[in-house]
Protein backbone atom coordinates (compact mmCIF):
# COMPACT_ATOMS: atom_id res chain seq x y z
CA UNK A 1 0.00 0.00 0.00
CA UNK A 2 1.42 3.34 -0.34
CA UNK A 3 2.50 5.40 2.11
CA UNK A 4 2.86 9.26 2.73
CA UNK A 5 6.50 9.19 1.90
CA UNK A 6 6.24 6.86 -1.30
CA UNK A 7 3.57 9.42 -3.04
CA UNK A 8 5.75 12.09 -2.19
CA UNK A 9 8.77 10.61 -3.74
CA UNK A 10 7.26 9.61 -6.68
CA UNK A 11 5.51 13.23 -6.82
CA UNK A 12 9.20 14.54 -6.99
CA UNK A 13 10.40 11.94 -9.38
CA UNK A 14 7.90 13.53 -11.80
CA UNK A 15 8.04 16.98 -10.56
CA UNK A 16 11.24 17.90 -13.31
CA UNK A 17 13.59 19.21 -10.35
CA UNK A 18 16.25 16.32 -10.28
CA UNK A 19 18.63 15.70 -12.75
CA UNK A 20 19.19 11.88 -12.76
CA UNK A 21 21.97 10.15 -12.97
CA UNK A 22 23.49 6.59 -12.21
CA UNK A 23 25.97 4.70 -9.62
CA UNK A 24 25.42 7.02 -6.93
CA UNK A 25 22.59 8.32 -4.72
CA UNK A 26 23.68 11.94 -5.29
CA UNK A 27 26.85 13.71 -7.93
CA UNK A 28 27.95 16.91 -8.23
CA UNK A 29 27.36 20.02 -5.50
CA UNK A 30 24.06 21.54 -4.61
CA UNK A 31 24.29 23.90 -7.66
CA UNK A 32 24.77 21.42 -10.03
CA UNK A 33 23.72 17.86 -8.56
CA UNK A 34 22.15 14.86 -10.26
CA UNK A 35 20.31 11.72 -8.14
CA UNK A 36 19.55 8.48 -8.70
CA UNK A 37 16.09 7.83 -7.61
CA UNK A 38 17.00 6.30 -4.35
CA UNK A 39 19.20 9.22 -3.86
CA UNK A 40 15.60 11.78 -4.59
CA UNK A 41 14.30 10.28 -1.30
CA UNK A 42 17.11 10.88 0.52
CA UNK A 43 16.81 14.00 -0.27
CA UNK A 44 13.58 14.60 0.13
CA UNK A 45 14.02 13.12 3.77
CA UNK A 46 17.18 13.70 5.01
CA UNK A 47 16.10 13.45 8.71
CA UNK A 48 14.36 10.05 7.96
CA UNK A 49 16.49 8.54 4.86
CA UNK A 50 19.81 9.15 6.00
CA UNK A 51 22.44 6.01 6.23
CA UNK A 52 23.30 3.71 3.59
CA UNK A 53 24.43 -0.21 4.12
CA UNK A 54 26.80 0.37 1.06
CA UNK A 55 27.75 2.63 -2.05
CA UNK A 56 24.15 3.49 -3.41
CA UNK A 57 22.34 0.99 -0.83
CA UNK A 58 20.23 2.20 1.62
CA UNK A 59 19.82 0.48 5.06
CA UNK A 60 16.72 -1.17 6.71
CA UNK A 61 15.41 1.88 8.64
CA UNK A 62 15.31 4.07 5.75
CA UNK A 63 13.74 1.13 3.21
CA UNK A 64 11.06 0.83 6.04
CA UNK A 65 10.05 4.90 6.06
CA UNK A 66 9.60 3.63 2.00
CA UNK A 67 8.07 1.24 2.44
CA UNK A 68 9.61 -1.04 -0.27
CA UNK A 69 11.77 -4.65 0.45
CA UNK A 70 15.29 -5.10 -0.19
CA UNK A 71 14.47 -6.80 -3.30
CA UNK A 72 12.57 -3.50 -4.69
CA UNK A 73 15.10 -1.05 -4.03
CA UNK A 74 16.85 -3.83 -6.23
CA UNK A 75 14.55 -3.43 -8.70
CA UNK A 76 14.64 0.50 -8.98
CA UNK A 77 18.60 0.52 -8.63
CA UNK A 78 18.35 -1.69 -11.77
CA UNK A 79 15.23 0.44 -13.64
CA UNK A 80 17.58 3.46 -12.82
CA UNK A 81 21.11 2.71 -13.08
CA UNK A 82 21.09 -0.56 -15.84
CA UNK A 83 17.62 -0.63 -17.97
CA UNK A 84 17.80 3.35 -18.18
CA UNK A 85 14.21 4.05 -17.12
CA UNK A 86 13.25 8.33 -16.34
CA UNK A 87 12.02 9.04 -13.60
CA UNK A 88 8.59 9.16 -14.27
CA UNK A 89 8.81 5.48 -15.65
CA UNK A 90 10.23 4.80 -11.97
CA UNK A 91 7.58 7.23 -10.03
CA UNK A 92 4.79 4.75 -12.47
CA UNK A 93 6.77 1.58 -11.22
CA UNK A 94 6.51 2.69 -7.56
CA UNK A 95 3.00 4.00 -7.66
CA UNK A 96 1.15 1.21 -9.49
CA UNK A 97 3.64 -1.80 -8.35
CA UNK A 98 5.18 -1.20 -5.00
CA UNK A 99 2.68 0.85 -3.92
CA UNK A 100 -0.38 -1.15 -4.80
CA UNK A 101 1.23 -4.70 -3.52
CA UNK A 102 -1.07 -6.16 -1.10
């Protein structure tokens, strides 16, 4: 089901303000960065989303505030970083997949 935090993420995934990029959460400065999507929600909740189990990986605590599974942060680290999907395509995958998952 989706949560508060999920529908805002994916509301900023749409919203045009990011620049994406891959292989990181977050590039560049805050003048001229680029996110992965993972790295949006950290962003978007730094107080909440704010450790990482490894290079691009979040940790437990901030996959629960998600709401999504190790295996679907899989899944968008692979829509963003190897099959090339935008954004939106990954806002869509979150809204209507992860978020909709009984």
């Amino acid at each position: 089901m989706i949560n508060e935090f999920m529908k805002k993420w994916a509301e900023a995934l749409r919203s045009g303000e990011f620049k994406q990029t891959t292989g990181a959460l977050k590039k560049g400065n805050q003048h001229s960065a680029s996110y992965c999507c993972l790295g949006v929600a950290r962003e978007l909740f730094p107080d909440k989303i704010n450790k990482e189990r490894g290079e691009g990986i979040l940790d437990q605590e901030s996959l629960a505030v998600l709401g999504i599974s190790d295996d679907e942060q899989q899944t968008l680290i692979d829509m963003n970083d190897n099959e090339n999907k935008s954004f939106k395509q990954i806002a869509d995958y979150i809204e209507f997949e992860i978020g909709f998952e009984e």
